[in-house]
Protein backbone atom coordinates (compact mmCIF):
# COMPACT_ATOMS: atom_id res chain seq x y z
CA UNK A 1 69.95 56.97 110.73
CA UNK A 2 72.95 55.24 110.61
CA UNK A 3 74.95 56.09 113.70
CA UNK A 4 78.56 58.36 112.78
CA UNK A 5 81.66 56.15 113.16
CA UNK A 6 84.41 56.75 115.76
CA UNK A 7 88.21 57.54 115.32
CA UNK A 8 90.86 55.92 117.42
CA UNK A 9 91.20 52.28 119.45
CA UNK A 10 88.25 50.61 119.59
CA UNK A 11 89.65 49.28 123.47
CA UNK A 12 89.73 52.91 124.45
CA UNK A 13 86.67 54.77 126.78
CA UNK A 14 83.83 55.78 124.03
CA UNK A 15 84.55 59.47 125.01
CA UNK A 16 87.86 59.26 124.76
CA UNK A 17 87.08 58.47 120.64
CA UNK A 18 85.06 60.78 120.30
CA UNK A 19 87.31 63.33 121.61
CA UNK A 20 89.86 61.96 118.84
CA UNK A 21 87.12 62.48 116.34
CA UNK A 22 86.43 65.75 116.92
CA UNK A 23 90.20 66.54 117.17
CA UNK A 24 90.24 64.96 113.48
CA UNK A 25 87.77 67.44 112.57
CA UNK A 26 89.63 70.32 113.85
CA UNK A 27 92.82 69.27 112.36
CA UNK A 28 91.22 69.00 108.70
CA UNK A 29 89.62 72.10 108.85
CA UNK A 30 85.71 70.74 109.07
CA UNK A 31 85.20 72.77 112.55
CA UNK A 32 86.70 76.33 112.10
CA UNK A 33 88.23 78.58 114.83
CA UNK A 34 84.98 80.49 116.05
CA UNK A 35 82.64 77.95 114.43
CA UNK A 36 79.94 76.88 116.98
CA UNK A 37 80.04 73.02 117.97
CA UNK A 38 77.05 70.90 117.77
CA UNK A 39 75.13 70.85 120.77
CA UNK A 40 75.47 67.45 123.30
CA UNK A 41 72.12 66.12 122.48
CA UNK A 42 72.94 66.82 118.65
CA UNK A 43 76.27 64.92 118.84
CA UNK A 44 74.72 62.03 121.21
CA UNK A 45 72.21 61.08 118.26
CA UNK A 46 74.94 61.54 115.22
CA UNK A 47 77.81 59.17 117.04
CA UNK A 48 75.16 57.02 118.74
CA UNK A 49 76.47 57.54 122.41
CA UNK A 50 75.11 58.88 125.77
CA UNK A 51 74.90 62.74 126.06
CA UNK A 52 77.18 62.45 129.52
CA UNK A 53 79.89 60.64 127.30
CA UNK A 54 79.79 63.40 124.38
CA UNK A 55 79.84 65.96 127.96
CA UNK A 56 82.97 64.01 128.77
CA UNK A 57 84.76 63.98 125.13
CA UNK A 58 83.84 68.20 125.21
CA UNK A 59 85.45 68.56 128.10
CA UNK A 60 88.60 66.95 127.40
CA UNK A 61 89.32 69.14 124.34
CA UNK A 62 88.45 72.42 126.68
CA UNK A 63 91.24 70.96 129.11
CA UNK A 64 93.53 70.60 126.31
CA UNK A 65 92.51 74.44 124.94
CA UNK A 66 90.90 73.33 121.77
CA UNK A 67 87.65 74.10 122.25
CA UNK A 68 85.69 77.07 124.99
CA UNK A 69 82.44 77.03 126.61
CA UNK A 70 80.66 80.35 127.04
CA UNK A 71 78.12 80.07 129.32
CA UNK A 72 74.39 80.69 127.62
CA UNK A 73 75.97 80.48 124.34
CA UNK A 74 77.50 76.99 123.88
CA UNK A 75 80.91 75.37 123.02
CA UNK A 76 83.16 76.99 120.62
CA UNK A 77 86.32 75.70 118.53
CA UNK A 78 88.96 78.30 120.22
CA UNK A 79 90.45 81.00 118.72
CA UNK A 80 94.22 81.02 118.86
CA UNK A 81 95.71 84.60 119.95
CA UNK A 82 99.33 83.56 120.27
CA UNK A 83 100.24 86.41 117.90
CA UNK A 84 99.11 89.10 120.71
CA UNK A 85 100.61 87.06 123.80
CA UNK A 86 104.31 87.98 123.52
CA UNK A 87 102.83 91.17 124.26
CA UNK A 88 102.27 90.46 127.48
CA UNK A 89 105.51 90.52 128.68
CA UNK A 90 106.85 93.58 126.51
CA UNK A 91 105.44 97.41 127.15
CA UNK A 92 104.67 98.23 123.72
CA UNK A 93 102.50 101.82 123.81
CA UNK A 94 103.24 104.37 121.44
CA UNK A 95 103.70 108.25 122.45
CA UNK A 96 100.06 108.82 123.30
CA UNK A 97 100.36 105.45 125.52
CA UNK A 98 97.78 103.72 123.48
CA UNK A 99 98.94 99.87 123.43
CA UNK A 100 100.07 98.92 119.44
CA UNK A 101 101.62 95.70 117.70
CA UNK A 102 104.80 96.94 116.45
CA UNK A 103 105.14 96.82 112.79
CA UNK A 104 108.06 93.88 111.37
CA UNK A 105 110.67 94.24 108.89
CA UNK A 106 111.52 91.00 107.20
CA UNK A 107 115.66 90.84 107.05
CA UNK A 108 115.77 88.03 105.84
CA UNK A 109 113.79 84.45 104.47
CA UNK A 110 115.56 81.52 103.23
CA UNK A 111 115.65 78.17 102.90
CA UNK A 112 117.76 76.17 104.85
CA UNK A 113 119.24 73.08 106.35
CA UNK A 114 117.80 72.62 109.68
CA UNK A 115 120.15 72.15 112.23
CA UNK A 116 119.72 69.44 114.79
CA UNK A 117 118.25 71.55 117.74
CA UNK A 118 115.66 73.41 115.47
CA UNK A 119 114.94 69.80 113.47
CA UNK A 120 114.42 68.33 116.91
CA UNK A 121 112.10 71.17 118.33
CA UNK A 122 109.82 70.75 114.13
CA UNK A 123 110.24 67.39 114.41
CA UNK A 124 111.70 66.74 111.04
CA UNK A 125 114.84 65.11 110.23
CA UNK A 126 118.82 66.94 110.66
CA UNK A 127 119.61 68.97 107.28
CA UNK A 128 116.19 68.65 105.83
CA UNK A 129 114.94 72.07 104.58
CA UNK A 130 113.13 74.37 106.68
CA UNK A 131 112.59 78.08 105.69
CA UNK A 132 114.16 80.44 108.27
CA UNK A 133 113.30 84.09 108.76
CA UNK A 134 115.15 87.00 110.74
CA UNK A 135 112.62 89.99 111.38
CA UNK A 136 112.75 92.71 113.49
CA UNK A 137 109.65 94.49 115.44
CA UNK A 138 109.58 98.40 115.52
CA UNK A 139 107.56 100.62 116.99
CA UNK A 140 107.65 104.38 116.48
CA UNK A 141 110.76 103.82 114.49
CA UNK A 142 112.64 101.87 117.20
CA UNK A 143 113.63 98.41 117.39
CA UNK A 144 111.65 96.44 120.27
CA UNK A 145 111.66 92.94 119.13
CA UNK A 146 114.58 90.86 117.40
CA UNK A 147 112.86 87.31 115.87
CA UNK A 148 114.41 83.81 114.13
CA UNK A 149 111.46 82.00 113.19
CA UNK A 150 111.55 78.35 111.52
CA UNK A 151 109.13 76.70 109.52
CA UNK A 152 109.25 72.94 107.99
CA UNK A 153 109.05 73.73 104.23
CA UNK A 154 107.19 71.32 103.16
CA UNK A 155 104.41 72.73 104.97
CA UNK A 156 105.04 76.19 104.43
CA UNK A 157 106.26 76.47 100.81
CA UNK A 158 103.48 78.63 99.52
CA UNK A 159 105.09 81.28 102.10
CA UNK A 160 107.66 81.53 100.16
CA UNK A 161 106.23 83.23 97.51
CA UNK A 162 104.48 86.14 99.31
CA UNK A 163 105.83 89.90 99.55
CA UNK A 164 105.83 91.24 102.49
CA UNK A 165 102.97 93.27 102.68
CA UNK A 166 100.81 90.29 102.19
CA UNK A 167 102.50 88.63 105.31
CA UNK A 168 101.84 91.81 107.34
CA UNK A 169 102.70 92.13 111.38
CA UNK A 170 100.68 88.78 112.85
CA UNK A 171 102.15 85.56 111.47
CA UNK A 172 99.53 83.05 111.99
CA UNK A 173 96.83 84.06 110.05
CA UNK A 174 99.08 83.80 107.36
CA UNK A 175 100.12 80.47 108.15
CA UNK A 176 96.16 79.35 107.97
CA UNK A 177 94.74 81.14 105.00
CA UNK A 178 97.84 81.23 102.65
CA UNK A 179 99.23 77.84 103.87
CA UNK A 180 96.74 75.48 105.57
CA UNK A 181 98.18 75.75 108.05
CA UNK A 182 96.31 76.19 111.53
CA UNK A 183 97.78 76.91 114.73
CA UNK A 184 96.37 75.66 117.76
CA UNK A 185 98.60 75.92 120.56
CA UNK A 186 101.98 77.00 121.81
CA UNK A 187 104.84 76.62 124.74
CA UNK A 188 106.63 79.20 125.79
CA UNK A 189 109.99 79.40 127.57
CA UNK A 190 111.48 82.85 128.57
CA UNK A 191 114.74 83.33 129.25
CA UNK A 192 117.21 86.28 130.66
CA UNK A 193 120.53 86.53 128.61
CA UNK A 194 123.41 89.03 127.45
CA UNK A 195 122.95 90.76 124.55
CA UNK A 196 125.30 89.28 121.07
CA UNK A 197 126.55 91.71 118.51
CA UNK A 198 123.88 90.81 115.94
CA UNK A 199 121.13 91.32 118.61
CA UNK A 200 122.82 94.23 120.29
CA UNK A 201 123.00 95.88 117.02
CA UNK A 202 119.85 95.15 115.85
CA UNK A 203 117.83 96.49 119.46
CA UNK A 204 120.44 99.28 119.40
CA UNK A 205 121.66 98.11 122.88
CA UNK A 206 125.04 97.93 124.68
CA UNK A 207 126.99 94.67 123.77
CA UNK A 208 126.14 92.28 126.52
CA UNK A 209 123.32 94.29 127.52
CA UNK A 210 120.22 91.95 129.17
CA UNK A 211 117.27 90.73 126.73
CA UNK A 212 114.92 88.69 127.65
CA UNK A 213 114.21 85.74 125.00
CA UNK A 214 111.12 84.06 124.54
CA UNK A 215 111.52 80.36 122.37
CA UNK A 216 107.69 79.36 121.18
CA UNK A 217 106.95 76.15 119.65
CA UNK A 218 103.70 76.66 117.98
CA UNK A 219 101.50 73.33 116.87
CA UNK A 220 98.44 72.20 114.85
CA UNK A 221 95.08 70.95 116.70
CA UNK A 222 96.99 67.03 116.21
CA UNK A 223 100.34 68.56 118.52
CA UNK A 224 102.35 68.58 114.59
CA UNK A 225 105.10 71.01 115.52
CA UNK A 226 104.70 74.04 112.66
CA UNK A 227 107.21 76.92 113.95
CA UNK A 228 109.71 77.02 116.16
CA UNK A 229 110.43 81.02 117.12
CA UNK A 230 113.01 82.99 119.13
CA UNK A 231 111.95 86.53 120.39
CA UNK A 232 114.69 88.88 122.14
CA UNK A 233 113.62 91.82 123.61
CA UNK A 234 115.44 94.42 125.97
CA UNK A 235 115.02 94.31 129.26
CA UNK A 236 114.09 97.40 130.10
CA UNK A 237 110.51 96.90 128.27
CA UNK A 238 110.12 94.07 130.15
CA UNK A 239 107.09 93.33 132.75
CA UNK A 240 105.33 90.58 134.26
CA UNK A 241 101.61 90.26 135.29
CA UNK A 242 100.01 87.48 136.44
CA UNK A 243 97.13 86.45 138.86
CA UNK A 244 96.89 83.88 141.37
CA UNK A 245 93.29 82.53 142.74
């Protein structure tokens, strides 16, 4: 059998080429979020390579969060949960203290030109038309979350076109099954600042009272910028975990 051929610079480390390979894959779609990858042996004899040099390319896509090793099961393309990891920071709980996603209210989607700092964080050109969306996150009828969220149109046109009860609370399943689009990672910065009018009014805060704001940029398994998003939340709901080994 005729050995599979390799992506990228032929002057680069075999591994290296396979790990672009299998990035490939991810990024058209052939390997699925929860789909099982081929074993090392299986690999080794379809790209004609050394099972410790398909080990290698496996482990450089776990590094970069692509893909997650269970132990006894096997290596799996990762699923992305970016949707639920604002929460982390916010207390959202309802009455009974049972932990909910807040439900959205869309206040507005449009297209627009992008200006400079959100075409520079897309990567798309100044002016060129992005679609922009204001929505607000409420849970047990109060405001929690104020959101501007871009997204390069022409990758998100059929988005457009949906109501909003087909785009529902979590935006990135959308994004994959109604546009093609798949997200695969994010960066997150968080910021403290004074509340504006517009956000003051919309959180039902005191002018110039603290939010914290969270700016994402979200990207495909090939690092293609897809959405740019601003989250401001008051401060008061505000926590921070994290654990240290």
């Amino acid at each position: 059998m005729t050995a599979t051929a390799l992506a990228g610079d032929a002057r680069l480390p075999l591994y290296q080429r396979l790990a672009e390979t299998l990035r490939y894959d991810l990024t058209q779609g052939t390997r699925r979020p929860g789909d099982r990858m081929p074993s090392e042996n299986a690999l080794a004899a379809e790209y004609g390579l050394a099972p410790g040099t398909v080990r290698q390319a496996l482990s450089a896509l776990v590094d970069d969060g692509l893909l997650e090793r269970f132990h006894g099961r096997g290596t799996f393309v990762r699923r992305p949960s970016f949707d639920r990891s604002l929460f982390r920071f916010f207390r959202f709980r309802d009455s009974s203290g049972e932990w909910r996603i807040p439900e959205s209210r869309i206040l507005k989607r449009t297209v627009e030109p992008a200006p400079s700092h959100i075409a520079r964080q897309l990567g798309i050109k100044d002016g060129e038309p992005a679609i922009t969306m204001s929505r607000l996150r409420i849970l047990s009828d109060a405001p929690v979350l104020a959101e501007e969220i871009w997204l390069p149109k022409a990758r998100f046109e059929a988005f457009l076109d949906l109501s909003e009860s087909e785009i529902g609370p979590l935006l990135y399943p959308v994004y994959d099954s109604r546009c093609g689009q798949l997200v695969a990672r994010a960066e997150e910065t968080l910021t403290a600042e004074a509340a504006r009018p517009e956000i003051a009014r919309l959180l039902r805060v005191d002018r110039n009272a603290p939010v914290i704001v969270i700016d994402r940029l979200a990207k495909g398994f090939d690092d293609t910028p897809l959405e740019w998003r601003r989250s401001q939340g008051r401060a008061d709901q505000f926590h921070y975990h994290t654990e240290i080994r």
